[in-house]
Protein backbone atom coordinates (compact mmCIF):
# COMPACT_ATOMS: atom_id res chain seq x y z
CA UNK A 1 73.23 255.14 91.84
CA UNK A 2 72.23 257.98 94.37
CA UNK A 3 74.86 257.94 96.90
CA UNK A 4 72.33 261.02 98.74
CA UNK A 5 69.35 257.96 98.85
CA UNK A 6 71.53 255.36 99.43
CA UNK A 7 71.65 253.74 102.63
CA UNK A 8 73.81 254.42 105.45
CA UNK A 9 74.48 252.60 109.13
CA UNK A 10 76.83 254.40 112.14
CA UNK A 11 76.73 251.84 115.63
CA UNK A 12 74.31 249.48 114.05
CA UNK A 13 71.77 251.87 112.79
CA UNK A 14 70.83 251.86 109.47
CA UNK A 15 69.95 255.46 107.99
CA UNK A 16 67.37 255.25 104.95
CA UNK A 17 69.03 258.05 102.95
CA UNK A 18 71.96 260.30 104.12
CA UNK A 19 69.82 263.67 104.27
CA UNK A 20 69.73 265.21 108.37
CA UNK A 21 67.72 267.82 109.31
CA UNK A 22 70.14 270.26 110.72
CA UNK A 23 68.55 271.22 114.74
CA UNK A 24 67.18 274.24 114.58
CA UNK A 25 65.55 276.32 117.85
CA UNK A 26 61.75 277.01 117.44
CA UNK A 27 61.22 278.93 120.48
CA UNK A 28 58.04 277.38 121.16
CA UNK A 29 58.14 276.27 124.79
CA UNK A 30 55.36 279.04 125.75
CA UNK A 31 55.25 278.37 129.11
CA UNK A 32 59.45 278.77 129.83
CA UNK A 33 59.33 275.16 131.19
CA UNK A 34 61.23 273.28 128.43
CA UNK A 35 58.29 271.24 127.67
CA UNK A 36 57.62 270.06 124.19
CA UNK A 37 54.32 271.68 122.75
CA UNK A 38 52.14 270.75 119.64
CA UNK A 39 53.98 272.82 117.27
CA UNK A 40 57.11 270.59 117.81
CA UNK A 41 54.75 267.75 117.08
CA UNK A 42 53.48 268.48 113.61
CA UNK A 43 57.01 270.48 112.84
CA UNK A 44 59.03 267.01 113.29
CA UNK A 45 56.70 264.69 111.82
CA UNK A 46 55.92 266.38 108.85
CA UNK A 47 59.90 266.21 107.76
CA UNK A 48 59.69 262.36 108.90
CA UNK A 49 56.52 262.09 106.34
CA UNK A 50 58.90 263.80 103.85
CA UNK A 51 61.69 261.18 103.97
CA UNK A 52 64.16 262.66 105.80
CA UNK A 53 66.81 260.32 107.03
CA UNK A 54 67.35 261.60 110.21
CA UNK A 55 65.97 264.49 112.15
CA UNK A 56 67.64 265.92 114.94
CA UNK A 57 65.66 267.78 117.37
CA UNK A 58 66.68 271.38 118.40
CA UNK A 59 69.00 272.53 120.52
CA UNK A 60 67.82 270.90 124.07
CA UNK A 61 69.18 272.64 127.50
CA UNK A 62 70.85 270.45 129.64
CA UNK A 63 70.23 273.17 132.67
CA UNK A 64 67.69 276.04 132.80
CA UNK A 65 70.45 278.38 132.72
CA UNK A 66 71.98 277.11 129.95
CA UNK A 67 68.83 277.57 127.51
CA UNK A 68 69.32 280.25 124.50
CA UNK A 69 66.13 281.66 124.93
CA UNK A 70 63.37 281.39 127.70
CA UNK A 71 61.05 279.11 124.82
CA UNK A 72 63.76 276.91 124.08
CA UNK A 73 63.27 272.87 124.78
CA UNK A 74 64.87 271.57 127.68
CA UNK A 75 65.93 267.82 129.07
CA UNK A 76 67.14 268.64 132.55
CA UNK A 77 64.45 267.40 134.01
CA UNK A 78 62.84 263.87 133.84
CA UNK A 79 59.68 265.22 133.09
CA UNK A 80 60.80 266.21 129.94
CA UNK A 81 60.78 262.78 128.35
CA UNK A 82 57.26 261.80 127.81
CA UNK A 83 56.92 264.63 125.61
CA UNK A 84 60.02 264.19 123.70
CA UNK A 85 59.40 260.35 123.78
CA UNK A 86 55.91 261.27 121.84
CA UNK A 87 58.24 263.26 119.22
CA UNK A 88 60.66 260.59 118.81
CA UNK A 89 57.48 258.17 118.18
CA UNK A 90 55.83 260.13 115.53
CA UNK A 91 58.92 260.42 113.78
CA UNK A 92 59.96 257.01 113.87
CA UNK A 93 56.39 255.52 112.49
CA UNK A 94 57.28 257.50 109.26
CA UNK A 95 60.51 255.78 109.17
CA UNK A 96 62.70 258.81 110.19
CA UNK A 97 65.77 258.09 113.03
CA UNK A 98 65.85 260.42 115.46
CA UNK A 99 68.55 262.72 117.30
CA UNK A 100 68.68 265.31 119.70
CA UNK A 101 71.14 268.16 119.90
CA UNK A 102 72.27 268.42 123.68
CA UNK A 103 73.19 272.17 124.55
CA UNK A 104 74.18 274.76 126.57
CA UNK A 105 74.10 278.45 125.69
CA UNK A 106 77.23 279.65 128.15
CA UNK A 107 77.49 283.44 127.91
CA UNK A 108 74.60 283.77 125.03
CA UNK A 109 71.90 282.24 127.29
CA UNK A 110 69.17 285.09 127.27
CA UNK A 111 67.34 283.92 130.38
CA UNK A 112 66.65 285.92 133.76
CA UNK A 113 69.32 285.31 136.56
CA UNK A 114 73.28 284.40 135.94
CA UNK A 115 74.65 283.41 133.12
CA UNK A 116 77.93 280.71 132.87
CA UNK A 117 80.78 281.09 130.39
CA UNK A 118 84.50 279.64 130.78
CA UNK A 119 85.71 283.43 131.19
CA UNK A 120 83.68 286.71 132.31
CA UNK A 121 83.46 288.21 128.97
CA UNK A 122 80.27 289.17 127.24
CA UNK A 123 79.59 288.07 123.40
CA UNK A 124 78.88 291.77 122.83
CA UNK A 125 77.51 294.85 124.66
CA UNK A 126 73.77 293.56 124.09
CA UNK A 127 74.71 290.23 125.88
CA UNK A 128 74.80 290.26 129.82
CA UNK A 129 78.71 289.43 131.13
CA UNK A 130 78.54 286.07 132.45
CA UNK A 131 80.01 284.49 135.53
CA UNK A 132 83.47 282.50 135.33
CA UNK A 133 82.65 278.91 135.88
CA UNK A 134 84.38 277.38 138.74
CA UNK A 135 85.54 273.45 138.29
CA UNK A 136 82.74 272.89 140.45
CA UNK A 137 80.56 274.53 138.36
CA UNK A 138 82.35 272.42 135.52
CA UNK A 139 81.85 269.48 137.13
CA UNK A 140 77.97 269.99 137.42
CA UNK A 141 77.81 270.97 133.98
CA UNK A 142 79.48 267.77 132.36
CA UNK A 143 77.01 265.88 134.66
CA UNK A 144 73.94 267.45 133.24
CA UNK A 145 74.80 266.78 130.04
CA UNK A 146 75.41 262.92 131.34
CA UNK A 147 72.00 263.28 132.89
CA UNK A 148 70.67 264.73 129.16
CA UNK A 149 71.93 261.84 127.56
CA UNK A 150 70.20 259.13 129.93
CA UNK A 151 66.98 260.88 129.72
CA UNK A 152 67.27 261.19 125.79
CA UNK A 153 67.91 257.12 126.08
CA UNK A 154 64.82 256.87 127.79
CA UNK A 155 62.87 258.79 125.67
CA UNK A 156 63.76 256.75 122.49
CA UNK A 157 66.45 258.91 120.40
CA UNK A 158 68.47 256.90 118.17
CA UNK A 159 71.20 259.82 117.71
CA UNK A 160 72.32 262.37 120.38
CA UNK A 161 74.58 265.41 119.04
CA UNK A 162 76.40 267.71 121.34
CA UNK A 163 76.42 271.25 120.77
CA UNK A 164 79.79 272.52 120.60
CA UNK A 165 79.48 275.16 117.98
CA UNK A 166 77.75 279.05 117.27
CA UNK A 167 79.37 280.45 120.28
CA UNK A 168 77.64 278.35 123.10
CA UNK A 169 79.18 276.95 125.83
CA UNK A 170 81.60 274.01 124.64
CA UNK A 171 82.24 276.22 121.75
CA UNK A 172 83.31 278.80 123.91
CA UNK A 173 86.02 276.41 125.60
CA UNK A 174 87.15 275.17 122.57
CA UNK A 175 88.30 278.94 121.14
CA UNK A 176 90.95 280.90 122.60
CA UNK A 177 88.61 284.13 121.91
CA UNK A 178 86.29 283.24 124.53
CA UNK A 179 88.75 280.94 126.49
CA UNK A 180 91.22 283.32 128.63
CA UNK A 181 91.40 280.49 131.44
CA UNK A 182 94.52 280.01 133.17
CA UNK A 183 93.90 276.83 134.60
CA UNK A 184 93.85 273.67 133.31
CA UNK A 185 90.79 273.93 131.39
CA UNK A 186 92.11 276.95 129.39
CA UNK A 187 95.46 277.86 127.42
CA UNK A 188 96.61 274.83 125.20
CA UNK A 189 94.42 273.14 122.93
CA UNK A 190 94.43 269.79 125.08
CA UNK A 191 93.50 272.31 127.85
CA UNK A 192 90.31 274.10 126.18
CA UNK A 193 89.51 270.67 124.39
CA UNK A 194 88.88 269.31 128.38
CA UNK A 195 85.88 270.39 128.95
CA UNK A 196 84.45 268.23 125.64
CA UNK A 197 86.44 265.76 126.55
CA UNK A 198 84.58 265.03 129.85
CA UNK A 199 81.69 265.60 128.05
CA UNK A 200 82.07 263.00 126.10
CA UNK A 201 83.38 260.62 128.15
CA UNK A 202 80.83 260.94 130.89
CA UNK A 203 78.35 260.43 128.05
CA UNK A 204 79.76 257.08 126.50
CA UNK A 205 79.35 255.47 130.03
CA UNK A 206 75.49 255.71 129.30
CA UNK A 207 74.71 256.43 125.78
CA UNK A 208 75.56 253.20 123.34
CA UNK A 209 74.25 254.97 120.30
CA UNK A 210 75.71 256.82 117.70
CA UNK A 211 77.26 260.11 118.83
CA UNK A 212 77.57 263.40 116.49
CA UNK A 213 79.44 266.70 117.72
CA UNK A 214 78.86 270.17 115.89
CA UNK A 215 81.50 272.36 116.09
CA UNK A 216 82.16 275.66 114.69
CA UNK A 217 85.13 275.10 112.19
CA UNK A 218 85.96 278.77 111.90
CA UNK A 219 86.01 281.87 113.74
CA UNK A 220 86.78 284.16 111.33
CA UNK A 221 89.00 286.33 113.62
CA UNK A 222 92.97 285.82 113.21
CA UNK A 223 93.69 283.73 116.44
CA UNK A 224 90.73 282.29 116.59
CA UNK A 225 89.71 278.34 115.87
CA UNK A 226 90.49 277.42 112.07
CA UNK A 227 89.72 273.84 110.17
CA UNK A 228 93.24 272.72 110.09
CA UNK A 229 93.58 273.90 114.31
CA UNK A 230 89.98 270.89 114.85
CA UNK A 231 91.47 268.39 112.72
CA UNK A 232 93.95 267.64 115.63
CA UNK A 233 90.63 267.56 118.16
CA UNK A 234 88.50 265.69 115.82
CA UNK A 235 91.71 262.99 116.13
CA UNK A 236 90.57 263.40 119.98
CA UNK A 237 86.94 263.03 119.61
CA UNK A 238 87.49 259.97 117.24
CA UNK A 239 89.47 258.22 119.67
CA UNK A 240 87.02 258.75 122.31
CA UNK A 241 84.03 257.03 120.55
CA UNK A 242 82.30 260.16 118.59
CA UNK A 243 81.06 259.20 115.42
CA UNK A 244 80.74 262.24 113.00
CA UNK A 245 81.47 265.77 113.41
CA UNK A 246 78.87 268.37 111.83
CA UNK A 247 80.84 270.54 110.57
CA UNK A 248 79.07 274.21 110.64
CA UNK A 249 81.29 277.73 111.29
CA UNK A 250 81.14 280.68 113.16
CA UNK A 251 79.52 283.07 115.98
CA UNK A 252 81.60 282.64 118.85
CA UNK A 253 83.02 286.00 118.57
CA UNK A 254 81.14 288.75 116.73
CA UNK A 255 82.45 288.61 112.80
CA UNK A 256 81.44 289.21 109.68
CA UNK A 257 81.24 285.98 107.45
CA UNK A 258 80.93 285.68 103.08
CA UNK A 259 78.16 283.26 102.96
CA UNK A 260 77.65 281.44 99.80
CA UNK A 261 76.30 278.28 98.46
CA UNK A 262 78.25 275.59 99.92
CA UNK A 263 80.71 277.95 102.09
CA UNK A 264 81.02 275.46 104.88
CA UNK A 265 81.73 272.26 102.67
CA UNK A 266 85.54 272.70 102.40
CA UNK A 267 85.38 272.84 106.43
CA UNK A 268 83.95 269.43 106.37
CA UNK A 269 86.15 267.83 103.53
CA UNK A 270 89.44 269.74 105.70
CA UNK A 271 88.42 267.61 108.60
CA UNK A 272 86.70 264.45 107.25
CA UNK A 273 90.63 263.79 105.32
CA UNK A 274 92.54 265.21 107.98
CA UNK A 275 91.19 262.97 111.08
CA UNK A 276 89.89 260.22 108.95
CA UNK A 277 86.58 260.28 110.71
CA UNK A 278 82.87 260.62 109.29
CA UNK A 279 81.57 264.38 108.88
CA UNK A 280 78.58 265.99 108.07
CA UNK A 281 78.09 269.39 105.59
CA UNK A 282 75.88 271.91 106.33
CA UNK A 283 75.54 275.49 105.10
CA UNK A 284 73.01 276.41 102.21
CA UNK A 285 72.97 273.55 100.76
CA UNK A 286 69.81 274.02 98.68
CA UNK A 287 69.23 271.34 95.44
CA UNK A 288 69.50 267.40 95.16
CA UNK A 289 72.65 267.91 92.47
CA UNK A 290 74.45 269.91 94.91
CA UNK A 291 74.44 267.33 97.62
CA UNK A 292 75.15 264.61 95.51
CA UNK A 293 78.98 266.49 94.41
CA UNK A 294 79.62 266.76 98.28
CA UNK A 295 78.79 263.08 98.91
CA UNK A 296 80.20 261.56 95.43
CA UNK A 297 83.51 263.40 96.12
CA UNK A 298 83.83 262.24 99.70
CA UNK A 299 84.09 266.07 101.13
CA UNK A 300 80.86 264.95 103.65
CA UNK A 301 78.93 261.59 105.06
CA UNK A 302 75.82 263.15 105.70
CA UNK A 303 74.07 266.21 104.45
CA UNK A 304 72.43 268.57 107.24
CA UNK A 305 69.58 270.80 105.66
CA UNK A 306 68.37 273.71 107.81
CA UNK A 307 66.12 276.88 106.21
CA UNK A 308 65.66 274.61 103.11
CA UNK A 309 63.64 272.02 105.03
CA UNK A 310 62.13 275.26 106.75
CA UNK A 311 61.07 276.23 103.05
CA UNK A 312 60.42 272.52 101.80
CA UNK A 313 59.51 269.96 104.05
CA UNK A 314 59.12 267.68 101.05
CA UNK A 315 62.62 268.89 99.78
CA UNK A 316 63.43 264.40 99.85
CA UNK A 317 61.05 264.49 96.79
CA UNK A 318 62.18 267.02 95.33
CA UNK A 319 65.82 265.85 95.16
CA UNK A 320 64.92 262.31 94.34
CA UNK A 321 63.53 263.67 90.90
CA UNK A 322 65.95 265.99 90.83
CA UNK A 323 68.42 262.95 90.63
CA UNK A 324 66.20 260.76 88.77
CA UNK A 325 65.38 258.51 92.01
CA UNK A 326 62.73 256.64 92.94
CA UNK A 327 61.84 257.19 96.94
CA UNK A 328 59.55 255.08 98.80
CA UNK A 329 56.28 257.06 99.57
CA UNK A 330 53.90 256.66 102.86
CA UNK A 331 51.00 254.23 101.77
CA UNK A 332 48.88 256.78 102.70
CA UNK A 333 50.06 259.23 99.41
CA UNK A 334 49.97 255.28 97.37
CA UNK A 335 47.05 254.25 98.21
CA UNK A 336 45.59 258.08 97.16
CA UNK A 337 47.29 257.90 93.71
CA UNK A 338 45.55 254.47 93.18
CA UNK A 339 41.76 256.15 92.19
């Protein structure tokens, strides 16, 4: 038996197979308005025709100023969720669940006008320096992503994920390389962790659903974030209600990183054991076999493809005969085979 096809359920919601598509930004908002264009269409619903489990839509800005890029999608607005509602539709009729990433860029945001990071220090010299939040500024923050997660509700997402990883702005609480606060939302770890933990708070009073958090499991830089320092805040996030942890690595700090099949899989397994909570492996993971050892050795839940979905958006197939499985097709491919 396929544990990769077999079934899976978090919060009453049943998964067909346990392959994600890990969010990844298209930069296809032409217009700078967030809004979701035809591209995103056809990009989403061909991996729903091709059996992915669940697909979770690319990192969404919960303020304009938070976006990564000028194109990027946004959900700070309620006009924002007929066209994401249309996404999550498509996707769904093809039997795909559907999530949404929930993000804010902090000091990497590359649009016009101030930037917002928990201290004003610039990724690098090609970023801009960002303005020190204030708690006011805090406040508003944890409130948009609140706001995000009603209008993802509305729109129909069965999953919402919130982006605390690759440098952006949770992430950049959460490490003490981007963190030099000296107030209560910087210093300790229960300090930096505050931020996420209003997050997540504010959005358990409206979201029922499932909830994921990605975090960047390494830094790479001695006294930066390691997998044995987020075990003790995945302990935190557990307790609060979150679900699974996607487990990536990296890019809050300029650093150079050996990346090689499967590099971020031990992150995962390190966490999944050492808070006893669900987590999800991502990190060129490329063939069916490969997934399967993660999954049959308990070091993940849930396997996140990025570029190889890019490259494959049939990659479900190819697995399944990869593993000797049987899949379900779309009636539309049965009914072709049948003349």
């Amino acid at each position: 038996m396929s544990k990769l096809f077999e079934p899976f359920t978090i919060r009453d919601v049943e998964f067909k197979n346990r392959i994600v598509m890990s969010p990844m930004c298209m930069y296809s908002s032409h217009n700078e308005d967030g809004m979701i264009e035809d591209w995103h269409k056809t990009h989403y619903t061909t991996r729903a025709v091709g059996q992915v489990g669940l697909i979770i839509v690319e990192a969404t800005a919960v303020q304009p100023a938070g976006r990564i890029s000028a194109q990027d999608l946004g959900i700070w607005s309620d006009d924002h969720i007929d066209g994401l509602a249309e996404v999550v539709r498509l996707m769904q009729q093809h039997g795909a669940k559907t999530g949404i990433q929930l993000a804010h860029a902090g000091r990497k945001a590359t649009v016009d006008g101030d930037i917002y990071a928990p201290s004003a220090i610039a990724f690098d010299d090609k970023y801009k320096t960002p303005v020190e939040m204030t708690k006011d500024d805090i406040k508003t923050t944890v409130q948009a992503f609140k706001e995000g997660a009603i209008r993802a509700k509305k729109a129909g997402f069965d999953v919402i994920e919130l982006h605390g990883a690759h440098g952006y702005l949770i992430n950049e609480f959460l490490s003490p390389l981007s963190n030099k606060r000296t107030d209560e939302y910087g210093g300790s770890a229960e300090n930096r962790y505050r931020l996420l933990r209003e997050t997540i708070d504010e959005v358990r009073t409206v979201w029922e659903g499932p909830l994921f958090v990605r975090l960047s499991a390494n830094d790479y830089i001695d006294g930066g974030m390691t997998p044995e320092a987020y075990v003790e805040m995945a302990k935190w996030m557990k307790e609060q209600g979150v679900d699974l942890i996607d487990v990536s690595s990296g890019a809050v700090v300029p650093a150079a990183i050996d990346a090689f099949p499967g590099y971020q899989v031990k992150f995962s397994e390190t966490i999944k054991v050492g808070a006893n909570i669900l987590t999800g492996a991502v990190g060129m993971i490329t063939t069916g076999i490969q997934a399967e050892e993660i999954l049959k050795n308990d070091r993940a839940d849930m396997i996140l493809l990025a570029r190889e979905l890019l490259r494959d958006p049939y990659w479900a197939y190819t697995a399944a005969k990869e593993l000797r499985v049987e899949i379900q097709s779309p009636k539309q491919y049965e009914r072709g085979w049948m003349f």
